[in-house]
Every structure is written in C-alpha cells, then in structure tokens.
C-alpha atoms as a PDB file:
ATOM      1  CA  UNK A   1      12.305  13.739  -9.218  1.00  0.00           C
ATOM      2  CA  UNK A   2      11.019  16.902  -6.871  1.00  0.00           C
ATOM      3  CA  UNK A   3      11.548  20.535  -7.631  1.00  0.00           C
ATOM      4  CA  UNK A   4      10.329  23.572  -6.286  1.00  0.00           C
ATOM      5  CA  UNK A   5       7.083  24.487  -7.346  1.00  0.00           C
ATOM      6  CA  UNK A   6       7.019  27.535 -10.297  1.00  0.00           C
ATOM      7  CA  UNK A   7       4.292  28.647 -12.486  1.00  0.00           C
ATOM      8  CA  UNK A   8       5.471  27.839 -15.595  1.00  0.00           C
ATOM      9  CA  UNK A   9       4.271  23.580 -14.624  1.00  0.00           C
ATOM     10  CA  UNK A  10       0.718  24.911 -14.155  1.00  0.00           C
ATOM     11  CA  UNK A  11      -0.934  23.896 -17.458  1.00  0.00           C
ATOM     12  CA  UNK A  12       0.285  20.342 -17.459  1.00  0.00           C
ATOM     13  CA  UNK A  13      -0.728  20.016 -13.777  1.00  0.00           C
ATOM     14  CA  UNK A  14      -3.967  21.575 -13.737  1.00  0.00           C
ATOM     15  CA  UNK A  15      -4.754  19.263 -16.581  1.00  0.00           C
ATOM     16  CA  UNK A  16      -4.076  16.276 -14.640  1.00  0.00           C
ATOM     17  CA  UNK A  17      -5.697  17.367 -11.280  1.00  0.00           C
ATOM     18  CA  UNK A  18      -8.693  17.924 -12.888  1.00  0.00           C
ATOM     19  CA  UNK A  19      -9.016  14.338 -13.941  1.00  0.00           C
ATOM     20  CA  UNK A  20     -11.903  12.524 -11.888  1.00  0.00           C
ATOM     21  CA  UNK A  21      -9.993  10.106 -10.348  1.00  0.00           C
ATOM     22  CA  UNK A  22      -7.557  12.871  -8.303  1.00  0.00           C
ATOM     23  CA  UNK A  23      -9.339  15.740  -8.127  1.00  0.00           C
ATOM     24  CA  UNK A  24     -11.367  14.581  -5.423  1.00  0.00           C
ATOM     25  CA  UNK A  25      -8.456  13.993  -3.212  1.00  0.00           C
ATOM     26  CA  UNK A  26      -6.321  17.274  -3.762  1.00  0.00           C
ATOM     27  CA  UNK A  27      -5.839  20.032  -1.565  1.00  0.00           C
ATOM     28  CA  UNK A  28      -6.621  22.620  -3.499  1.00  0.00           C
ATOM     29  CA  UNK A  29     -10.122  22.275  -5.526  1.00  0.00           C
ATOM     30  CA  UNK A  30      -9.510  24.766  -8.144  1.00  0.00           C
ATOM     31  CA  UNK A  31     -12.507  25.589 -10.481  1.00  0.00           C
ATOM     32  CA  UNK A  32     -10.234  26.845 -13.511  1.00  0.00           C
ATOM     33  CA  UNK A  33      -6.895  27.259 -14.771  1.00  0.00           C
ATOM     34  CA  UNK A  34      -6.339  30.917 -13.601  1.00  0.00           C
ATOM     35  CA  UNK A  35      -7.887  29.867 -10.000  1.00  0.00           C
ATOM     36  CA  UNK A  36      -5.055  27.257  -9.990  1.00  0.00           C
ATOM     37  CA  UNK A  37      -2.646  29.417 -11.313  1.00  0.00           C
ATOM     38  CA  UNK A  38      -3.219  31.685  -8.354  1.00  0.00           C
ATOM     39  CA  UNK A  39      -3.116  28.853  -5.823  1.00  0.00           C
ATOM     40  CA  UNK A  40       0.389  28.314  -6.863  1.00  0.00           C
ATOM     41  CA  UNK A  41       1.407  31.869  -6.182  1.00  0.00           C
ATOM     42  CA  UNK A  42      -0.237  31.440  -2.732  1.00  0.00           C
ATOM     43  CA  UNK A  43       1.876  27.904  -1.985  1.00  0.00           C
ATOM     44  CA  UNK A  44       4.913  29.618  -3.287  1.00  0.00           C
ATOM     45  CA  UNK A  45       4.619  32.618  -0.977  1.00  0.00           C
ATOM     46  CA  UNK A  46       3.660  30.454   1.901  1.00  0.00           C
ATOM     47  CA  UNK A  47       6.909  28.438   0.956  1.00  0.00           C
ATOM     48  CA  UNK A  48       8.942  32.019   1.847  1.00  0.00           C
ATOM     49  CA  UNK A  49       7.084  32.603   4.343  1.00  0.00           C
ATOM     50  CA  UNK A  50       8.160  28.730   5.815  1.00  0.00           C
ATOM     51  CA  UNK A  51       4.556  27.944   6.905  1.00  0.00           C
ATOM     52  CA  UNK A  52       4.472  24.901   3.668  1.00  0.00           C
ATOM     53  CA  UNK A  53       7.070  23.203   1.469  1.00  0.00           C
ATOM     54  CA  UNK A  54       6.322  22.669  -1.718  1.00  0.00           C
ATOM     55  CA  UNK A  55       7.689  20.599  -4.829  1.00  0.00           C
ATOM     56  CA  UNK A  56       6.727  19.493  -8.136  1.00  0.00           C
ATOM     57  CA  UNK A  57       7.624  15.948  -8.531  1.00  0.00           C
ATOM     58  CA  UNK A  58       8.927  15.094 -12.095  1.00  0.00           C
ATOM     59  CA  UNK A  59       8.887  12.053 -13.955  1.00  0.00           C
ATOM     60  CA  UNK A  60      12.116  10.641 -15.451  1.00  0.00           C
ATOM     61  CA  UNK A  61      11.774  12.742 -18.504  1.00  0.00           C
ATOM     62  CA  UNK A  62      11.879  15.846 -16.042  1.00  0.00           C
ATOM     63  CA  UNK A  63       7.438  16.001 -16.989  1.00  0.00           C
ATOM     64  CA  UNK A  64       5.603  17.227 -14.263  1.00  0.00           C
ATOM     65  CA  UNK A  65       3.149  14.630 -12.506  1.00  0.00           C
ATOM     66  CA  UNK A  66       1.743  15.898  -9.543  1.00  0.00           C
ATOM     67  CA  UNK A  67       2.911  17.892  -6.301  1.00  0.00           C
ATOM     68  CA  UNK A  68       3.904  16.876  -2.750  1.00  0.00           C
ATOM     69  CA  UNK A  69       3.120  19.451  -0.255  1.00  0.00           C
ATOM     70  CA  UNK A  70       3.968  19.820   3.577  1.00  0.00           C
ATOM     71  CA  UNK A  71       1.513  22.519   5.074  1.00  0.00           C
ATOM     72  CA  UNK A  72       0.470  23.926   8.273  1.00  0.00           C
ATOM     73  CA  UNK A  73       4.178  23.987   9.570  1.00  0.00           C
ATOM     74  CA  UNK A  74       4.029  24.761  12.862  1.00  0.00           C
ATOM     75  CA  UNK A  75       6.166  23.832  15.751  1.00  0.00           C
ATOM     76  CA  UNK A  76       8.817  21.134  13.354  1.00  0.00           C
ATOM     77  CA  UNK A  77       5.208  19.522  12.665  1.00  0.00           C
ATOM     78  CA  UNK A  78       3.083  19.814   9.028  1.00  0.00           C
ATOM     79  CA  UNK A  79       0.652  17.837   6.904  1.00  0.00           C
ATOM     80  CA  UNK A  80       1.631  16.119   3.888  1.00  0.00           C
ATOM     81  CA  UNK A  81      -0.610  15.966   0.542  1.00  0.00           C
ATOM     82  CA  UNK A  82       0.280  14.371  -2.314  1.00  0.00           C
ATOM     83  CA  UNK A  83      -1.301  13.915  -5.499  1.00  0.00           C
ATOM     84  CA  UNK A  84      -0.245  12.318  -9.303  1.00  0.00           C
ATOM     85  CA  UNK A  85      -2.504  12.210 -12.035  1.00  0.00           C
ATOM     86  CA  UNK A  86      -3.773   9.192 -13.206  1.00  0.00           C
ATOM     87  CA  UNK A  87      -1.539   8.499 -16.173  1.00  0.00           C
ATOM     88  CA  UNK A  88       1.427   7.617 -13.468  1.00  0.00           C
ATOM     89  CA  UNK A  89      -0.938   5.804 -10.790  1.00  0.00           C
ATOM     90  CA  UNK A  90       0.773   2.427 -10.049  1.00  0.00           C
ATOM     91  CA  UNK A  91       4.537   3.010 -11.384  1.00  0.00           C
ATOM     92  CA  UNK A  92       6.032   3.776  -8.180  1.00  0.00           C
ATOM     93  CA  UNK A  93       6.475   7.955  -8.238  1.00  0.00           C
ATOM     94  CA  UNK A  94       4.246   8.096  -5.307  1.00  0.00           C
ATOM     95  CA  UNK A  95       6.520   6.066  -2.752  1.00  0.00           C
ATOM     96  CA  UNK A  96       9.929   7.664  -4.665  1.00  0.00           C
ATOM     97  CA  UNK A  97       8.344  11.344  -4.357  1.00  0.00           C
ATOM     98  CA  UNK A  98       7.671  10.674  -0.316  1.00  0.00           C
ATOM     99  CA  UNK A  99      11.268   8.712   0.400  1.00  0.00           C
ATOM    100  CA  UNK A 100      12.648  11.534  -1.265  1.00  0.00           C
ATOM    101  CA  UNK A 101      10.106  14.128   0.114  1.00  0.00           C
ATOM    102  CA  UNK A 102      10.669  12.764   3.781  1.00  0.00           C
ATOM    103  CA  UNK A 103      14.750  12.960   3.392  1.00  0.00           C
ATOM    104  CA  UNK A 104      14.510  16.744   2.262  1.00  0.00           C
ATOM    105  CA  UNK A 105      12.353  17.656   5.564  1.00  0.00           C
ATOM    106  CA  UNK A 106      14.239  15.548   7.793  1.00  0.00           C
ATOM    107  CA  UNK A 107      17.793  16.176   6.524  1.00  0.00           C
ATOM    108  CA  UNK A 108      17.590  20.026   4.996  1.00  0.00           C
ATOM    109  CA  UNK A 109      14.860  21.030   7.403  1.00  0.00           C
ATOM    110  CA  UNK A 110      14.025  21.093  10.879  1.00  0.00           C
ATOM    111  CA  UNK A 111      10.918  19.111  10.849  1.00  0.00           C
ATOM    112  CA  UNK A 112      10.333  16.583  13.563  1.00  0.00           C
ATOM    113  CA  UNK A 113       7.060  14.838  12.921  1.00  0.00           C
ATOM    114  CA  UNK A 114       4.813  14.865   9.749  1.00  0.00           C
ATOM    115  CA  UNK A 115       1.293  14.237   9.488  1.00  0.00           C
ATOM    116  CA  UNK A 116      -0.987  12.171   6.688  1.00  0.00           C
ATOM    117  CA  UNK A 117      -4.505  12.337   6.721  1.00  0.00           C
ATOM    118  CA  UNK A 118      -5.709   9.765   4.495  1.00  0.00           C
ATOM    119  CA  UNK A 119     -10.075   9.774   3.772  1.00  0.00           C
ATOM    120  CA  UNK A 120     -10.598   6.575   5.678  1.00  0.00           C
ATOM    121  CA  UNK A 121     -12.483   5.527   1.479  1.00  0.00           C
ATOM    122  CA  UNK A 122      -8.993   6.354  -0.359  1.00  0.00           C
ATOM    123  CA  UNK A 123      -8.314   2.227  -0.912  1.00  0.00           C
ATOM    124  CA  UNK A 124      -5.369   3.562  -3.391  1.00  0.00           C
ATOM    125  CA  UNK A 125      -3.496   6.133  -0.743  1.00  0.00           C
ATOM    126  CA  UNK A 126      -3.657   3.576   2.442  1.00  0.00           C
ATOM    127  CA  UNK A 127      -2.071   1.350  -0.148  1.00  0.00           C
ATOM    128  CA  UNK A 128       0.512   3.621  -0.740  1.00  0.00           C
ATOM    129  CA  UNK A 129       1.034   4.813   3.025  1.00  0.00           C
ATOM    130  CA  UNK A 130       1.462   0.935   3.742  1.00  0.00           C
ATOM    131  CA  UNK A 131       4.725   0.560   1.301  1.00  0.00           C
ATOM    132  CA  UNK A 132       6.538   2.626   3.851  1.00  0.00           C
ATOM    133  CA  UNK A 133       8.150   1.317   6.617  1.00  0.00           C
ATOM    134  CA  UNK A 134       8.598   4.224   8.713  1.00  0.00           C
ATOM    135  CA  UNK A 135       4.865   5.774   8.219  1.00  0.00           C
ATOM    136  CA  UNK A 136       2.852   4.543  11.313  1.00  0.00           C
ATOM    137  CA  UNK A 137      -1.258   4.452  12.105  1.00  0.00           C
ATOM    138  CA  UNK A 138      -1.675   7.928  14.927  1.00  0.00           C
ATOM    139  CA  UNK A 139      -5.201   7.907  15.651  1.00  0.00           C
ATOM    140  CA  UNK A 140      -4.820   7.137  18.874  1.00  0.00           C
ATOM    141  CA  UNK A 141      -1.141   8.232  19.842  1.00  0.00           C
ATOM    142  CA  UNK A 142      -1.989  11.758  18.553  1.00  0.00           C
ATOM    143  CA  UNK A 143      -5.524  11.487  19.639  1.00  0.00           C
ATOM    144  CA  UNK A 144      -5.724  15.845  19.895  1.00  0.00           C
ATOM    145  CA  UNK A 145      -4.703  15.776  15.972  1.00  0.00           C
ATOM    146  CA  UNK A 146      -6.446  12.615  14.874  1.00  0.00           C
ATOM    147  CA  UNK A 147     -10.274  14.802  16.539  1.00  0.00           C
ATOM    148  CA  UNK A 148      -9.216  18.229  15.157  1.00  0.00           C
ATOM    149  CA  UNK A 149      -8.747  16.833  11.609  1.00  0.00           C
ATOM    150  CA  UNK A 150     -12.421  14.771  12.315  1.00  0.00           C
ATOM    151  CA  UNK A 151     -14.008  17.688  14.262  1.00  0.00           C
ATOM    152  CA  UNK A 152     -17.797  17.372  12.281  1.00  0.00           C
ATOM    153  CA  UNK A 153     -17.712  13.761  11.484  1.00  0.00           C
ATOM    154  CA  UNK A 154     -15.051  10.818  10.909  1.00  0.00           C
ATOM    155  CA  UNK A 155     -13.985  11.434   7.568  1.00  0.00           C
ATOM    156  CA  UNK A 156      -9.816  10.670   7.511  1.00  0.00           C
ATOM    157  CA  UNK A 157      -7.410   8.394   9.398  1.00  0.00           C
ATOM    158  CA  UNK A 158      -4.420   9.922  10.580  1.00  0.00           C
ATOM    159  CA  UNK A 159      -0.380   8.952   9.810  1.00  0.00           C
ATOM    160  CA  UNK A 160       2.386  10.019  10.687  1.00  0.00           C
ATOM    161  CA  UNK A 161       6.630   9.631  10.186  1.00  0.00           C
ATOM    162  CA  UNK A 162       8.944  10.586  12.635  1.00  0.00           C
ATOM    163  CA  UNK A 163      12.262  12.158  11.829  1.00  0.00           C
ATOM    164  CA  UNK A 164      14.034   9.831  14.426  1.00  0.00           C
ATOM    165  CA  UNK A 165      11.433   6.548  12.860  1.00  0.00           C
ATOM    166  CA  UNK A 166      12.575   7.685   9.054  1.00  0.00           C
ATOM    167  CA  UNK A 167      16.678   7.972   9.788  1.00  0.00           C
ATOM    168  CA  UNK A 168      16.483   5.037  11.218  1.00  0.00           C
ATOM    169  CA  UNK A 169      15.291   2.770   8.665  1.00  0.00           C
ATOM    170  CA  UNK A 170      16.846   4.360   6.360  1.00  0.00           C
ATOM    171  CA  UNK A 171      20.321   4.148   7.715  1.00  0.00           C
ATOM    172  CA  UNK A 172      19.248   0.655   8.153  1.00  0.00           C
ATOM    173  CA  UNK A 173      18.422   0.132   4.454  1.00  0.00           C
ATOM    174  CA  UNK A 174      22.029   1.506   3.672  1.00  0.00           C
ATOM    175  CA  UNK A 175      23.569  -0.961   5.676  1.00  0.00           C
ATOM    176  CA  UNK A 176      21.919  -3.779   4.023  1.00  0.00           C
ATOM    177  CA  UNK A 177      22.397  -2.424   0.530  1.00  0.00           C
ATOM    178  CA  UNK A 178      26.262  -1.608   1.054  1.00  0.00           C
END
C-alpha cells in the first residue's frame, strides 16, 4: 500500500492533487505539472538527506492515490501530511496508509513523536484523525508546537502519536485478534 516516492507516479498524482476538493489541503501547492515534478525531486532528496520520509500510497491495484509525508524531522520528531484524491475519499486508504505509515517510523525508524496539524475547518481529516486510537488532541500538552504552527492567527489544531502510545495499542490489537 506505501512505496517510496519516484517520479515516474507524478502524472497520475498531480492530476488528482489538483482536484478542488484536495488541493487546498496539500503541502505542496504546485501551479503545474513540471513545478510538481520538481517538488518530488526536492522530497526525494530531502528523504536522503533524512530531514522527511516520503511514500506513495497505492491502491490495491498497485495505482497511485495520494502521498503520506513525515517532514521537518528533527530531534525523532516530524509532521505528517497526507493527502488522497477524491476518487478514494471514504474507502478506508487514509487510516490503512497512516497504521501502516506510523509502523514504518516507529519500527524501521527512530522517530519518537509525530505531529498532525489539522486546519481547525478540515471536517473530513479530524474525522479521519479520530478513527485512530493512538492519535491524541496536543494543543495544550505541546503548547510551544501547537503557537509556532499558529504564530499569525489560529488556523490548525495540533495531533500527535507517540511511538510508546502506537506499540502499545497495537500490540494490544494483536492480542485480541490472535
């Protein structure tokens, strides 16, 4: 379902981050095609450089449908952003993409705490956010975070998952299923 990002996915994703109803909420406004296309390289030289983490996350006929992104890795701390295009909203990729998302940085990498900042209007993302067990409110328990990301005006609510938070219920999950 994830991959590491590569250039060849761009046309198919551009085309569906351009849509209306997710290009307001991506990271990365890109005007055209080529301006996209170099955005990529970018992410996949910051992904060698280990400042972001980057994947492609794939339908079940191995399509491209969006990305999921950790950025701003600093001290075993980033910020997530994910985005699908419209065709695939409400069909579940967006909670398998972060389980599976969340497991990669917690298991394969040394991350320790990651951040969401959700725009306090995006009804559809808070949804999502509130699927997960393990993702938890931090606009007050990382109060220094929660101002820096609202430094001009209150704009975005802040999340965020805990390594120790996501092992937990996940081991816990295993137990119940097994």
């Amino acid at each position: 379902m994830l991959k590491k990002r590569d250039l060849h996915e761009c046309h198919s994703l551009y085309d569906l981050m351009v849509d209306s109803a997710v290009y307001p909420y991506v990271r990365h406004k890109c005007q055209s095609y080529d301006e996209y296309v170099f955005a990529t390289k970018q992410v996949i030289d910051e992904e060698e450089q280990y400042t972001c983490i980057s994947r492609t996350i794939l339908n079940e006929l191995g399509h491209p449908i969006g990305t999921i992104d950790l950025y701003h890795i600093e001290h075993k701390t980033g910020f997530l952003a994910t985005w699908i295009g419209a065709p695939y909203f409400g069909k579940g990729y967006n909670q398998r993409a972060k389980e599976a998302f969340f497991a990669e940085l917690f298991l394969q990498h040394e991350i320790e705490t990651v951040f969401l900042k959700i725009r306090k209007q995006n009804i559809r993302s808070k949804k999502a956010v509130g699927k997960l067990q393990y993702i938890r409110l931090a606009n007050e328990i990382y109060r220094e975070v929660y101002t820096s990301i609202n430094n001009t005006e209150l704009i975005y609510d802040l999340y965020y998952v805990n390594r120790s938070d996501f092992i937990a219920i996940e081991e816990m999950h295993h137990v119940v299923a097994t």
